[in-house]
Protein backbone atom coordinates (compact mmCIF):
# COMPACT_ATOMS: atom_id res chain seq x y z
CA UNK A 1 97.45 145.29 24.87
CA UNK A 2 95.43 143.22 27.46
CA UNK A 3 95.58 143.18 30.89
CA UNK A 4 97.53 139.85 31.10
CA UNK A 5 100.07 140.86 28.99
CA UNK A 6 100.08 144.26 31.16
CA UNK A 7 101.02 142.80 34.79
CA UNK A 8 104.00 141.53 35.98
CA UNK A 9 104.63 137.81 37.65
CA UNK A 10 107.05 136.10 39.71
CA UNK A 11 108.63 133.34 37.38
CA UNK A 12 109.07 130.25 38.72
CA UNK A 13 111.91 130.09 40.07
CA UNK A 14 112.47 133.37 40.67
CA UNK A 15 113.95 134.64 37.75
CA UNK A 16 113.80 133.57 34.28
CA UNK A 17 117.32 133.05 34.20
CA UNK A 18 116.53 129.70 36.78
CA UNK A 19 113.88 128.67 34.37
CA UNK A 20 116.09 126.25 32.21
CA UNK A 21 116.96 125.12 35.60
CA UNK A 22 114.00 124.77 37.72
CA UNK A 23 112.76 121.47 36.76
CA UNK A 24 116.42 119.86 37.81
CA UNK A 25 116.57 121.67 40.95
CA UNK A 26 112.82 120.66 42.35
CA UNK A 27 113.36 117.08 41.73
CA UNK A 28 116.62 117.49 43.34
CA UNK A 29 115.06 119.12 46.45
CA UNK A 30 112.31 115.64 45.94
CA UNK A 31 109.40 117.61 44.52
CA UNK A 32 108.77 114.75 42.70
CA UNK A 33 107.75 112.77 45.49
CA UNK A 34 106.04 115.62 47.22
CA UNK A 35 103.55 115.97 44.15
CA UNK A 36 102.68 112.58 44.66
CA UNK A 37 101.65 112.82 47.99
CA UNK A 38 100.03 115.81 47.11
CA UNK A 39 97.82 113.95 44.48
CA UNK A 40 96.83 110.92 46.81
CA UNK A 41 95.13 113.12 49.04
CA UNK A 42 93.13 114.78 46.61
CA UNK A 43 91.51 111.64 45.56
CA UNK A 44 90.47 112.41 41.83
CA UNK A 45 87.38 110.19 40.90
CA UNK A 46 87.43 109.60 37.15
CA UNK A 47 85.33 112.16 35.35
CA UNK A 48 86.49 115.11 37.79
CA UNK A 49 87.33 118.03 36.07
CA UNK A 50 90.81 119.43 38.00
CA UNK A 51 92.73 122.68 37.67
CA UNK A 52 96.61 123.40 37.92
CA UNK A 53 97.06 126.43 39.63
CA UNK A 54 99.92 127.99 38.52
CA UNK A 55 101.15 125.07 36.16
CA UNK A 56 104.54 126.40 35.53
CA UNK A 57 106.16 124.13 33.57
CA UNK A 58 103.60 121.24 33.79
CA UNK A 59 105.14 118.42 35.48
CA UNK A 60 101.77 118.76 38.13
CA UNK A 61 99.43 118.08 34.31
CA UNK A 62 101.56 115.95 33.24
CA UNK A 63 101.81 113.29 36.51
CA UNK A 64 97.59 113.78 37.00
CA UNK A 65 97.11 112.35 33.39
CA UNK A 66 99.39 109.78 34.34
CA UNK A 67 98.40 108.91 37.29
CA UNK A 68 94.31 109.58 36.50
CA UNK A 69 94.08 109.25 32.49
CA UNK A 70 90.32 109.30 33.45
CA UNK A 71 90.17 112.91 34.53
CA UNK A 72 90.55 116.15 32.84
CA UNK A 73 93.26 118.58 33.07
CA UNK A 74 93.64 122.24 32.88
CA UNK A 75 96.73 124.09 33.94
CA UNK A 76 97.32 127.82 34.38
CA UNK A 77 100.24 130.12 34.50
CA UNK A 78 101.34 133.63 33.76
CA UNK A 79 104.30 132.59 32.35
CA UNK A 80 104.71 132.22 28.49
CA UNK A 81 107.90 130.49 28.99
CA UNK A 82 107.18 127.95 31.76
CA UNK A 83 103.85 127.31 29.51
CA UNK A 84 106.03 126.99 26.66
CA UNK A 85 107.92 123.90 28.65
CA UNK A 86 104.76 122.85 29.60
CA UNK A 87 103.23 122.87 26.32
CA UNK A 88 106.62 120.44 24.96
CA UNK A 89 106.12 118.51 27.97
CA UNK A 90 102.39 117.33 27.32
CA UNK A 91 103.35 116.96 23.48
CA UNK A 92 106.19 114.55 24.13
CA UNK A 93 103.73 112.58 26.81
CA UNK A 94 100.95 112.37 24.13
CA UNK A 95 98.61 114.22 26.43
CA UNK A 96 95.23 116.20 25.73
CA UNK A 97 95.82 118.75 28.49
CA UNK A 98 94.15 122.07 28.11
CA UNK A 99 96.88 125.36 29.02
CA UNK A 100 96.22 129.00 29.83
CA UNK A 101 97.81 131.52 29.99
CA UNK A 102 96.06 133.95 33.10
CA UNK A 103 96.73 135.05 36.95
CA UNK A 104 95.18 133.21 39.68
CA UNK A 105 93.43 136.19 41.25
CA UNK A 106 91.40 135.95 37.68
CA UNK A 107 90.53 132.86 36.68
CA UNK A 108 89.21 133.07 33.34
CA UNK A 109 86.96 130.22 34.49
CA UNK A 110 82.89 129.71 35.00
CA UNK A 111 81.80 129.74 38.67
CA UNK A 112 81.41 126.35 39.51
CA UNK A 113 84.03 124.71 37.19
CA UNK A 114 86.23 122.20 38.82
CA UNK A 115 85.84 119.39 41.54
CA UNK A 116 89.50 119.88 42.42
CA UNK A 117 91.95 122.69 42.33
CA UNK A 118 95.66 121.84 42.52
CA UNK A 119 98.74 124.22 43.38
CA UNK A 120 102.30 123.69 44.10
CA UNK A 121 104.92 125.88 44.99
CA UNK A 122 102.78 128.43 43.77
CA UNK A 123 101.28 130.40 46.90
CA UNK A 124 104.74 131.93 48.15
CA UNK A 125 104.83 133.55 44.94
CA UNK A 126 102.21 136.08 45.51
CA UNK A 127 101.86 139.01 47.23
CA UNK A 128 99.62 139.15 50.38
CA UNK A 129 96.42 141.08 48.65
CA UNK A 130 96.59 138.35 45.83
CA UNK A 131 96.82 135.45 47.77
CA UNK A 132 93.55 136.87 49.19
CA UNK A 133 91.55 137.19 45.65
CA UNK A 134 93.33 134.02 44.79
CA UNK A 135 91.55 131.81 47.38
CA UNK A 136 88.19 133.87 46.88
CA UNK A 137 89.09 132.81 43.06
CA UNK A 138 89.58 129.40 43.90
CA UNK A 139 86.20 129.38 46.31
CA UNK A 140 84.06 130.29 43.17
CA UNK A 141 85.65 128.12 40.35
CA UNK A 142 85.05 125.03 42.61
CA UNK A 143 81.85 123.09 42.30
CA UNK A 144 79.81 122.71 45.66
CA UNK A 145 81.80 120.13 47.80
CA UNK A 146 84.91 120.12 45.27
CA UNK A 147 88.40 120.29 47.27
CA UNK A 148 91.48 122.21 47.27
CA UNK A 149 94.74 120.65 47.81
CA UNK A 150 97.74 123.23 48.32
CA UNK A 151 101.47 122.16 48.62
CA UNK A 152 104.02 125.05 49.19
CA UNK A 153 106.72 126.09 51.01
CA UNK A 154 106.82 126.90 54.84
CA UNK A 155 106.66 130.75 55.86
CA UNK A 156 109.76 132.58 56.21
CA UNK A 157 111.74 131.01 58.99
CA UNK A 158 115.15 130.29 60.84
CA UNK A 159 117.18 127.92 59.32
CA UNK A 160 116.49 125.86 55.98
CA UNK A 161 113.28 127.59 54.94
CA UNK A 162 115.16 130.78 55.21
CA UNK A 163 117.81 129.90 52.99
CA UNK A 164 115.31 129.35 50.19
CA UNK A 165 113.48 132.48 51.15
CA UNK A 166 116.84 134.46 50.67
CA UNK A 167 117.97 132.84 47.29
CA UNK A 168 115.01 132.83 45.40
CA UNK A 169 111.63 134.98 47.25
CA UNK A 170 111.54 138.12 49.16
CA UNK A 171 111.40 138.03 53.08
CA UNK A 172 108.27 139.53 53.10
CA UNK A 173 106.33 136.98 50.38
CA UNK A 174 107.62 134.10 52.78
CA UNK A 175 106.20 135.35 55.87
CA UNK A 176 103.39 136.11 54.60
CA UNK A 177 102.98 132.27 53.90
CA UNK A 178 102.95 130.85 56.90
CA UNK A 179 100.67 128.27 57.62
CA UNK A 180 98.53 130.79 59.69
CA UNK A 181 97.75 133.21 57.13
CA UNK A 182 97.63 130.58 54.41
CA UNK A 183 94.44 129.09 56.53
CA UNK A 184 92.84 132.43 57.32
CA UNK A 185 92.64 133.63 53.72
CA UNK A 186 91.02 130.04 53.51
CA UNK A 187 88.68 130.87 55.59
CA UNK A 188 87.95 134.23 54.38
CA UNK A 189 87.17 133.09 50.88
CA UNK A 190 84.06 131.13 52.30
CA UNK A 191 86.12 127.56 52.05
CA UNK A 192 85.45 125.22 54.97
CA UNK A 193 87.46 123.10 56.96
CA UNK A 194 90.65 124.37 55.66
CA UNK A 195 93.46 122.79 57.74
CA UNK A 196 96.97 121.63 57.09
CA UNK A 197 97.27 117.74 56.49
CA UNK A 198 100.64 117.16 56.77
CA UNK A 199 104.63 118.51 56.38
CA UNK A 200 107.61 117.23 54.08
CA UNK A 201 110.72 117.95 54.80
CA UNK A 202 112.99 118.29 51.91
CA UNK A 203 116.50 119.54 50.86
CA UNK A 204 117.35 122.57 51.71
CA UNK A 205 113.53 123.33 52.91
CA UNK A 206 110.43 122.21 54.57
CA UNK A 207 106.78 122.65 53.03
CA UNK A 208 103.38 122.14 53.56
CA UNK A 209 100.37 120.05 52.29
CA UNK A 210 97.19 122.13 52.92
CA UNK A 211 93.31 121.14 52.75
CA UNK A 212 89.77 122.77 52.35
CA UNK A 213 86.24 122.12 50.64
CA UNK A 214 83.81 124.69 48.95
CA UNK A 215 80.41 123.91 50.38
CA UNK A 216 78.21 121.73 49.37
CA UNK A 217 74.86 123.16 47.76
C-alpha cells in the first residue's frame, strides 16, 4: 500500500458527505468570481506551465484552460472523489488537463517545474507543520522568478469567518491561517516578496488573495 493511499486528508468541504454539494455552495458564497480575480493577477503568459494546488473538483483547471487555452494545466488533490468530479468535469469541457492524485507537502514534481502555482480554498485545510513543507514544496517546484498566487479563507475570527470555521474546519486550522502566519511560512520557504494583494468579502465569509515569487536565478 503506498504512502498516499496511507494518510489521511481533509475533503473538500469538510466531509465527504458535502462533496456532492460543494460545488453549489462555493458559487453560492461567489467563488466563482473570486477565482477570477484570482487568475488576473497571476498573469499566465501563453506557454507557462501552471499547477492547481489542491484541485478538488477542478473548476480552478477547468476556468485556466478557458480563460488561457495557451497554457498548460496540472491539478493536484488527495482526494479520489473530488478528482473523480474533476476528471468528468475536464471530459465534458473537452480539455487536455493533466490530474494527480498526491499531498501538497510532496509534490511528485521536478524542482523547477512550473512558472505559476495556483491554490484556492486549499491552505485552511492543512495542519500548521504542513502548511510549512507545503510552501517549501511550492518554493522548489517553481521555476526561478515563477509566482504563487494563493486565495483562501481569512484566519479564524469573530463574526462571519467564524461561522465557516465552526461548520466546516477546526478552530485551530483557521487560526492558524491568518494572514500573518500564511506570509511567514512564505517567507520561510525562501519565497520573496510574499504579501497579501487584496480581500473579498463574500457570503457568509471573508478571504484573502495572497502573492510571492521564487527567485530569480
Amino acid at each position: 500500500m503506498s504512502t498516499t493511499t496511507r494518510r489521511t486528508y481533509l475533503p473538500a468541504a469538510g466531509h465527504d458527505w458535502f462533496l456532492p454539494l460543494y460545488d453549489p455552495f462555493v458559487k453560492l458564497l461567489g467563488g466563482d468570481q473570486a477565482r477570477r480575480t484570482l487568475l488576473d493577477q497571476a498573469s499566465m503568459r501563453p506557454g507557462d506551465r501552471v499547477l492547481d494546488l489542491g484541485c478538488g473538483t477542478g473548476t480552478l483547471v477547468v476556468l485556466i484552460k478557458q480563460l488561457h487555452p495557451d497554457v498548460e494545466v496540472v491539478g493536484i488533490d488527495p482526494d479520489p472523489k473530488a478528482l473523480g468530479r474533476a476528471s468528468e468535469k475536464v471530459k465534458r469541457a473537452g480539455f487536455s488537463i493533466k490530474l494527480d492524485r498526491g499531498f501538497s507537502d510532496g509534490l511528485p514534481y521536478p524542482d523547477a517545474s512550473f512558472d505559476r502555482v495556483l491554490s484556492s480554498f486549499m491552505f485552511h485545510h492543512l495542519p500548521g507543520d504542513e502548511k510549512a513543507t507545503t510552501m517549501r514544496e511550492v518554493r522548489r517546484v517553481l521555476k526561478p522568478g515563477g509566482s504563487l498566487h494563493l486565495l483562501d479563507l481569512s484566519g479564524a475570527e469573530s463574526g462571519t469567518a467564524g461561522f465557516l470555521s465552526r461548520l466546516f474546519h477546526s478552530h485551530d486550522r483557521m487560526t492558524a491561517n491568518s494572514a500573518d502566519r500564511i506570509l511567514a511560512f512564505m517567507n520561510e520557504a525562501g519565497l520573496i516578496d510574499p504579501k497579501e494583494v487584496g480581500r473579498r468579502s463574500m457570503l457568509f465569509t471573508r478571504t484573502v488573495y495572497y502573492r510571492a515569487s521564487a527567485p530569480r536565478a
